[in-house]
N, C-alpha and C. Protein backbone atom coordinates (compact mmCIF):
# COMPACT_ATOMS: atom_id res chain seq x y z
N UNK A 1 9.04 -14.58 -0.34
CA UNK A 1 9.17 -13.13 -0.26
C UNK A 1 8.17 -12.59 0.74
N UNK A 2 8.60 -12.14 1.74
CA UNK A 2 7.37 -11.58 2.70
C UNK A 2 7.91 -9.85 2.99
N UNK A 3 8.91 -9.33 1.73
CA UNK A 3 9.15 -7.70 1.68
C UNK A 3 8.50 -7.30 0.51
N UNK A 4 7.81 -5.96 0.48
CA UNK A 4 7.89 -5.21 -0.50
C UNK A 4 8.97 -3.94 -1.19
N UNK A 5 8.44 -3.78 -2.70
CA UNK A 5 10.01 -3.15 -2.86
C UNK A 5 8.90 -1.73 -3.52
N UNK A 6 9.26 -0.42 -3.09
CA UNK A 6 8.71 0.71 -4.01
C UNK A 6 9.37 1.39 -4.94
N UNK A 7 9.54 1.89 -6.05
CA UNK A 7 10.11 2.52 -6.73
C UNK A 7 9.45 3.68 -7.55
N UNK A 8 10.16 4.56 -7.99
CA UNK A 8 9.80 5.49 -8.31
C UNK A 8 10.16 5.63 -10.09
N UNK A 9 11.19 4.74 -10.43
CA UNK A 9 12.10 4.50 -11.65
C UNK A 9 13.71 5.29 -11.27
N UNK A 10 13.47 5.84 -10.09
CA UNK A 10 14.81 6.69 -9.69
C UNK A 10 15.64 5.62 -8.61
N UNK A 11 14.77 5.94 -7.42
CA UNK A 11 14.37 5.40 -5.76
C UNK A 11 14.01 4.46 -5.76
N UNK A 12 14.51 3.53 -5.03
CA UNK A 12 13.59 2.23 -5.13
C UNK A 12 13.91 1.75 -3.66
N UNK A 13 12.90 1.48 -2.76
CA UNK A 13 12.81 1.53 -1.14
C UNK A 13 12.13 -0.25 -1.24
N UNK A 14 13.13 -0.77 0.08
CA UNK A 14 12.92 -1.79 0.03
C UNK A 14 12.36 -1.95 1.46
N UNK A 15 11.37 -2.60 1.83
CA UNK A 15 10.24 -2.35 3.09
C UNK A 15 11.22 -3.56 3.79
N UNK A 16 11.21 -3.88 4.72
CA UNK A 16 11.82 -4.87 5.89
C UNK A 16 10.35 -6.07 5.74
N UNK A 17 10.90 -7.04 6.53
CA UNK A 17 10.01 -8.34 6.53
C UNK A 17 8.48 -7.36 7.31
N UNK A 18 7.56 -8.06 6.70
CA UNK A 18 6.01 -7.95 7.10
C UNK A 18 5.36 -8.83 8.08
N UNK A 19 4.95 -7.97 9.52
CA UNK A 19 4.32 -8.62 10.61
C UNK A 19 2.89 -9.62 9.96
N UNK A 20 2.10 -8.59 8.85
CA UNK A 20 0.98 -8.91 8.56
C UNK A 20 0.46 -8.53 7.21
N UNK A 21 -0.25 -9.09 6.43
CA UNK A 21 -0.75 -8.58 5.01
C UNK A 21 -2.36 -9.15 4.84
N UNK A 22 -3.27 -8.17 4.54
CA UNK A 22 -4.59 -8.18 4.52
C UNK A 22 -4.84 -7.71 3.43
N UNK A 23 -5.91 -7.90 2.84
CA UNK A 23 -6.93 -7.66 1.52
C UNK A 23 -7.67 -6.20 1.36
N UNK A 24 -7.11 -5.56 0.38
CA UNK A 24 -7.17 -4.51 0.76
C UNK A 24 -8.26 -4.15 -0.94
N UNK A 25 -8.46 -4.77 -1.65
CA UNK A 25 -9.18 -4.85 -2.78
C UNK A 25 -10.22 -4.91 -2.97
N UNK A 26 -10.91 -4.04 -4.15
CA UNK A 26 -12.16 -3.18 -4.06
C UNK A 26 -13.14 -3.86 -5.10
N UNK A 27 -14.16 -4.08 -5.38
CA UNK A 27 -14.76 -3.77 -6.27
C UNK A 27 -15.10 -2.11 -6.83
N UNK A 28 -14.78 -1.67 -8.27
CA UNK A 28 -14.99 -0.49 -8.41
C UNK A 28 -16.76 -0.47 -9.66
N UNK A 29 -17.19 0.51 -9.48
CA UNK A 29 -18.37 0.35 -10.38
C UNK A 29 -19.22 1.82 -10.26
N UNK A 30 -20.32 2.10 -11.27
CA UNK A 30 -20.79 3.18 -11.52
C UNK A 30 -21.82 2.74 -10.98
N UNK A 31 -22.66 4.32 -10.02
CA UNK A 31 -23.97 3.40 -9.38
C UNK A 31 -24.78 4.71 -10.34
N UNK A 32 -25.91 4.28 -10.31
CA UNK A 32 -26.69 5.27 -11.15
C UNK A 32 -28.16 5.22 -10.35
N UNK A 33 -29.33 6.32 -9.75
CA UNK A 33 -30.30 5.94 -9.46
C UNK A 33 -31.27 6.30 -10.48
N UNK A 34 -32.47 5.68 -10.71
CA UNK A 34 -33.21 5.48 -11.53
C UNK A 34 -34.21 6.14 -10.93
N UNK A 35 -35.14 6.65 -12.03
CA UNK A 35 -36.55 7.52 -11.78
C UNK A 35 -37.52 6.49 -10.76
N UNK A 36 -37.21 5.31 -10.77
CA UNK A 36 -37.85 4.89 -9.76
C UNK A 36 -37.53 3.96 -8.20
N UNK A 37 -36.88 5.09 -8.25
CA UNK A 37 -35.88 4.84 -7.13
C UNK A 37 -34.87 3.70 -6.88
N UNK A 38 -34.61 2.98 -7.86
CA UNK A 38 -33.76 1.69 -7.82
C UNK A 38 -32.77 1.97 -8.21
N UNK A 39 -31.47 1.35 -7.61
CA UNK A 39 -30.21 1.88 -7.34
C UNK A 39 -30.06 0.50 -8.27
N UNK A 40 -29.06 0.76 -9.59
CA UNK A 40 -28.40 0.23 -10.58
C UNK A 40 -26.93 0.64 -10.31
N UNK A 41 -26.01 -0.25 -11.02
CA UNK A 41 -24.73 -0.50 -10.27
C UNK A 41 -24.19 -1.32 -11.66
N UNK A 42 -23.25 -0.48 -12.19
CA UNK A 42 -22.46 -1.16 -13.73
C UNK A 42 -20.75 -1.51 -13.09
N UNK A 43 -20.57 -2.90 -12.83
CA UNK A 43 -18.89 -3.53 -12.27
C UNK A 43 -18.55 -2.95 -13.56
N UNK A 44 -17.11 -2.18 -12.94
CA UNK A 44 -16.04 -1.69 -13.60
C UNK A 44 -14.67 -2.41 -14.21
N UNK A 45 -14.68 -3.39 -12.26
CA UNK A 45 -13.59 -4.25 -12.58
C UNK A 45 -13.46 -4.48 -11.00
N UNK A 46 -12.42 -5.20 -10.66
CA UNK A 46 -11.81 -5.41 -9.07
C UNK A 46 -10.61 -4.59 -9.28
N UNK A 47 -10.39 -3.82 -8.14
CA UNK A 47 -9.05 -3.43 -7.48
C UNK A 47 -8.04 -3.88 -7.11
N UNK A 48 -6.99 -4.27 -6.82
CA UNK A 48 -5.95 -5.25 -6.20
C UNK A 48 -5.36 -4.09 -5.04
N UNK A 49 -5.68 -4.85 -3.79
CA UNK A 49 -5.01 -3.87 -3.23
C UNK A 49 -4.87 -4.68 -1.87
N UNK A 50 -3.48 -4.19 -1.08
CA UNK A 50 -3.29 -4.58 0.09
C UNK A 50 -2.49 -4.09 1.07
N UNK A 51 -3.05 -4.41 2.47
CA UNK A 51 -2.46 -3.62 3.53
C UNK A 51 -1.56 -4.31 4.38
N UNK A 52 -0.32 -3.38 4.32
CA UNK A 52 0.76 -4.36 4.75
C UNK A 52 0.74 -3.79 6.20
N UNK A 53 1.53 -4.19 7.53
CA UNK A 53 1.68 -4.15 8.77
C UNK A 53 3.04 -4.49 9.07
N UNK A 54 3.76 -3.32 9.92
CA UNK A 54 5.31 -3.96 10.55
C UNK A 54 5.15 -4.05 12.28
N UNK A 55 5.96 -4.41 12.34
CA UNK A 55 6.09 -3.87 14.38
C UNK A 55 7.42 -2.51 14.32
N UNK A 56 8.71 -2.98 13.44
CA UNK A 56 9.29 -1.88 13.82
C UNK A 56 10.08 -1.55 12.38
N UNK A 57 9.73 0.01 11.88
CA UNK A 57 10.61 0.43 10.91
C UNK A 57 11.82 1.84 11.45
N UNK A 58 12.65 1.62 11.21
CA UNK A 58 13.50 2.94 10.97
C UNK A 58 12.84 3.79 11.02
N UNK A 59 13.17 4.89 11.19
CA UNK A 59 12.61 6.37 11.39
C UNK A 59 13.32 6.69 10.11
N UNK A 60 14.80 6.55 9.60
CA UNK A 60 15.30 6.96 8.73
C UNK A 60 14.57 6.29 7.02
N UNK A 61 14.13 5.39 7.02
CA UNK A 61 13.58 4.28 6.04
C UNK A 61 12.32 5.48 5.76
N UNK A 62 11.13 5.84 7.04
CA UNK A 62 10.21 6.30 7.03
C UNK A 62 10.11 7.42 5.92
N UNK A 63 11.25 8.57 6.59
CA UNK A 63 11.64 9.67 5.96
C UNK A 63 11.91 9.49 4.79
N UNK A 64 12.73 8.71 4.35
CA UNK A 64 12.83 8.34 2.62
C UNK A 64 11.86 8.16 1.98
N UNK A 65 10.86 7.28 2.50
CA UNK A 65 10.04 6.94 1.93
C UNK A 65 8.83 8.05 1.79
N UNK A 66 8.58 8.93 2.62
CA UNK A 66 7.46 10.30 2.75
C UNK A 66 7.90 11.23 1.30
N UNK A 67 9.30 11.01 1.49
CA UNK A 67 10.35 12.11 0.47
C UNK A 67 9.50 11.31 -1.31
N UNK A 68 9.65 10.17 -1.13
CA UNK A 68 9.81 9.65 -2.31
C UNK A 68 7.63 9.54 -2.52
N UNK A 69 7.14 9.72 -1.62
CA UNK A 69 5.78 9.61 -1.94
C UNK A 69 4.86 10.89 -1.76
N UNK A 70 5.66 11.98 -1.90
CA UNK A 70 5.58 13.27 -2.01
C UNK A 70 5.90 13.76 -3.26
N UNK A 71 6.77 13.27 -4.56
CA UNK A 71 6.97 13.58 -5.65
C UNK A 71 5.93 13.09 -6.83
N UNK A 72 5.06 11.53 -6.20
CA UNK A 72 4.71 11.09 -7.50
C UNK A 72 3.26 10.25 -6.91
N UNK A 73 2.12 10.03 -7.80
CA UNK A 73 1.18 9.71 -7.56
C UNK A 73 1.69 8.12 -7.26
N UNK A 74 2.05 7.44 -8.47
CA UNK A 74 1.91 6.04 -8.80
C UNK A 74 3.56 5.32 -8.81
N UNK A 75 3.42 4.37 -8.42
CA UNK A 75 5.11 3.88 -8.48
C UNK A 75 5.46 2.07 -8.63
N UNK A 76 6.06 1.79 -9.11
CA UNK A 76 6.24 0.16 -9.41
C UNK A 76 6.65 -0.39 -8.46
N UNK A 77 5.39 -1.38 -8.15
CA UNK A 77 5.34 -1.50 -6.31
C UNK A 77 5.64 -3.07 -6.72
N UNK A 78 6.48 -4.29 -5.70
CA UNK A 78 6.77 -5.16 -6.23
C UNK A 78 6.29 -6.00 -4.99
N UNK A 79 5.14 -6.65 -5.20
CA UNK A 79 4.19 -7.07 -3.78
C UNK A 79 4.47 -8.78 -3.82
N UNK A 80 3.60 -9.06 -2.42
CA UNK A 80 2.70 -10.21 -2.09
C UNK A 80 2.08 -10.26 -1.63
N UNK A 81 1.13 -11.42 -2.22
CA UNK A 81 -0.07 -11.39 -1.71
C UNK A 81 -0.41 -12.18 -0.53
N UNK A 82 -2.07 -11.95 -0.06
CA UNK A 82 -1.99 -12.86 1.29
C UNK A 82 -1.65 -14.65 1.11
N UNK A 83 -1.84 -14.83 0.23
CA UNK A 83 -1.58 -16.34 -0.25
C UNK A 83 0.00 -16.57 -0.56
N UNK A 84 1.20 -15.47 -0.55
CA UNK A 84 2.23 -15.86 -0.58
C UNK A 84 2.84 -15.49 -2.34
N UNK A 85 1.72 -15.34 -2.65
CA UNK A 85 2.16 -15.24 -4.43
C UNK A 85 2.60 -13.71 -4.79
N UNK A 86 3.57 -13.65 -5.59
CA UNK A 86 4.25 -12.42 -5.65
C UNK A 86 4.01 -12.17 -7.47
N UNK A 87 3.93 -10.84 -7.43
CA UNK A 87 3.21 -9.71 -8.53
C UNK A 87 4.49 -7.76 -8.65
N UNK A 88 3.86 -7.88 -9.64
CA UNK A 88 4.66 -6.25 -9.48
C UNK A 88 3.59 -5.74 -10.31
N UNK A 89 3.75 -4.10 -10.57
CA UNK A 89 2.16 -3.20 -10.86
C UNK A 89 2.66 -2.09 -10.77
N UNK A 90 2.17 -1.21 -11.45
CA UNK A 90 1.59 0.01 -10.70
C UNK A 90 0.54 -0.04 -9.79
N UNK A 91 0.92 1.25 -8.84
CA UNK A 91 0.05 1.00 -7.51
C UNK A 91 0.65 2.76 -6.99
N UNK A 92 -0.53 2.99 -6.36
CA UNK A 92 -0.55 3.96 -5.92
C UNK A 92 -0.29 3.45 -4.06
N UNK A 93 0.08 4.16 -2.92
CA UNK A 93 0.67 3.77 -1.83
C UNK A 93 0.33 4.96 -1.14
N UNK A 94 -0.27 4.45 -0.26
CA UNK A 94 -0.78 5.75 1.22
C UNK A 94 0.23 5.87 1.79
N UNK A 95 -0.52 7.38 2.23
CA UNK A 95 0.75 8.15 3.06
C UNK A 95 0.84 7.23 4.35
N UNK A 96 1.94 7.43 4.78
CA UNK A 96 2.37 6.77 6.07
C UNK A 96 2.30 7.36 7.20
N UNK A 97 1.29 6.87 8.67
CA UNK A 97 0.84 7.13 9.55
C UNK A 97 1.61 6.17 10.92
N UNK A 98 2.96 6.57 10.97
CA UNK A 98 3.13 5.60 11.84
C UNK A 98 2.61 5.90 13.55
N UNK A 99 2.46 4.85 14.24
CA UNK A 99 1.85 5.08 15.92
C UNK A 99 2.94 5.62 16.66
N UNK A 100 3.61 5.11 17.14
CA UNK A 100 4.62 5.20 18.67
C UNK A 100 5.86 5.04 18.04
N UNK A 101 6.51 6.21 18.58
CA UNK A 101 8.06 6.65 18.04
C UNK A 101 8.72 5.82 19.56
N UNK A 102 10.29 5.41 19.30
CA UNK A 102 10.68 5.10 20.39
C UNK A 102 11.94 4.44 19.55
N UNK A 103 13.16 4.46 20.44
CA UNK A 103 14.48 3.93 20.41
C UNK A 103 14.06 2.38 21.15
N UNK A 104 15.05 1.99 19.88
CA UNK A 104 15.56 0.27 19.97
C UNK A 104 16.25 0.16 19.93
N UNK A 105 17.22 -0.11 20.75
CA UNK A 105 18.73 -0.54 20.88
C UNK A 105 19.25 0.35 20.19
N UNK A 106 18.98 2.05 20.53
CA UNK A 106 19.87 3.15 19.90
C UNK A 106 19.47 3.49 18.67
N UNK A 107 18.48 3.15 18.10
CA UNK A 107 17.96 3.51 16.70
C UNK A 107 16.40 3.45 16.82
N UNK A 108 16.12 5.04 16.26
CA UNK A 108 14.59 5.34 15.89
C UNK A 108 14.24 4.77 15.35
N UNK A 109 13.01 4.22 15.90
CA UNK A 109 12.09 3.43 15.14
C UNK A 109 10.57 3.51 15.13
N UNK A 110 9.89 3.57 14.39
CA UNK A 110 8.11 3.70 14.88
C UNK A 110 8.07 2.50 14.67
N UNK A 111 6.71 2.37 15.37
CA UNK A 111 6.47 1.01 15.99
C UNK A 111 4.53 1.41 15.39
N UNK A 112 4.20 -0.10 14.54
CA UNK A 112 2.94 -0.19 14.13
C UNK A 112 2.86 0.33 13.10
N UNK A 113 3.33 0.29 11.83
CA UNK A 113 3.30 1.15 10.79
C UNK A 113 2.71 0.11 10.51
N UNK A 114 1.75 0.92 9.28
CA UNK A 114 0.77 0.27 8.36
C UNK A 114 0.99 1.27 6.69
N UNK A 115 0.81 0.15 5.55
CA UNK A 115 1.05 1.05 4.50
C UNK A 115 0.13 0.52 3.31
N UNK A 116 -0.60 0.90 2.64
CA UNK A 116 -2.06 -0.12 1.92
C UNK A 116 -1.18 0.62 0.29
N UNK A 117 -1.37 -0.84 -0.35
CA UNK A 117 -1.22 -0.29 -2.11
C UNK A 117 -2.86 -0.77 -2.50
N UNK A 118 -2.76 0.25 -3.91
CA UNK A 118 -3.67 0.20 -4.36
C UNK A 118 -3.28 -0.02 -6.02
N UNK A 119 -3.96 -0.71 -7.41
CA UNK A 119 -3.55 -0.84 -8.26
C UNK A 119 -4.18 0.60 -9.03
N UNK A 120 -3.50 0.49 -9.99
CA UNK A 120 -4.09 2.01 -10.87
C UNK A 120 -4.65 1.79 -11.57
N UNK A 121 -5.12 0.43 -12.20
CA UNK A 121 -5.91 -0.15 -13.53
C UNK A 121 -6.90 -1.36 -12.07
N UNK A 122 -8.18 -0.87 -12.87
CA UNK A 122 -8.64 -2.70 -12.08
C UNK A 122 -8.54 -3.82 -13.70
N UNK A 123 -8.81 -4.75 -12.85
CA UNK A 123 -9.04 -6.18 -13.60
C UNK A 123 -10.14 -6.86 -13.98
């Protein structure tokens, strides 16, 4: 599996094959400073999160997808990871910033889209 799938429980957008997938996962934690100036730090948990990369999506795919990540914070995102291993979650999903608009063989397409999930619970 090298696609992701987003859903909303309505919508469910299926991403095209992935140029690239990077590590996009956090450590989360409470920092607290102390009366004597020492910075204390309580792990919360790890994040799961990752940033996917295309060369070329639809312009029309794009638009669906802005539509559908404009209604709802969190959505059942059905991933893989950089190792190839596949997961589903809630996950929250950045807005989409694509680079360079341009026709391909008669169909809009941006070119360089990038799209990062994030989990809503850490681990």
């Amino acid at each position: 599996m090298m696609q992701i799938t987003i859903s909303d429980g309505t919508t469910t957008i299926t991403m095209p094959r992935t140029k690239k997938v990077t590590d996009a996962g956090e450590w989360e934690y409470d920092e607290i400073k102390m009366a004597s100036k020492k910075v204390v730090r309580e792990m919360t948990g790890f994040r799961i999160g990752f940033t996917y990369e295309w060369d070329y999506v639809q312009a029309s795919l794009i638009a669906t997808l802005k539509t559908l990540l404009r209604a709802k914070t969190f959505f059942t995102v059905t991933y893989f990871d950089i190792d190839g291993a596949t997961g589903s979650g809630t996950f929250s999903v950045s807005y989409p910033a694509p680079e360079v608009f341009k026709f391909k063989n008669g169909i809009a397409m941006w070119h360089n889209f990038k799209l990062t999930i994030k989990a809503q619970e850490v681990s």
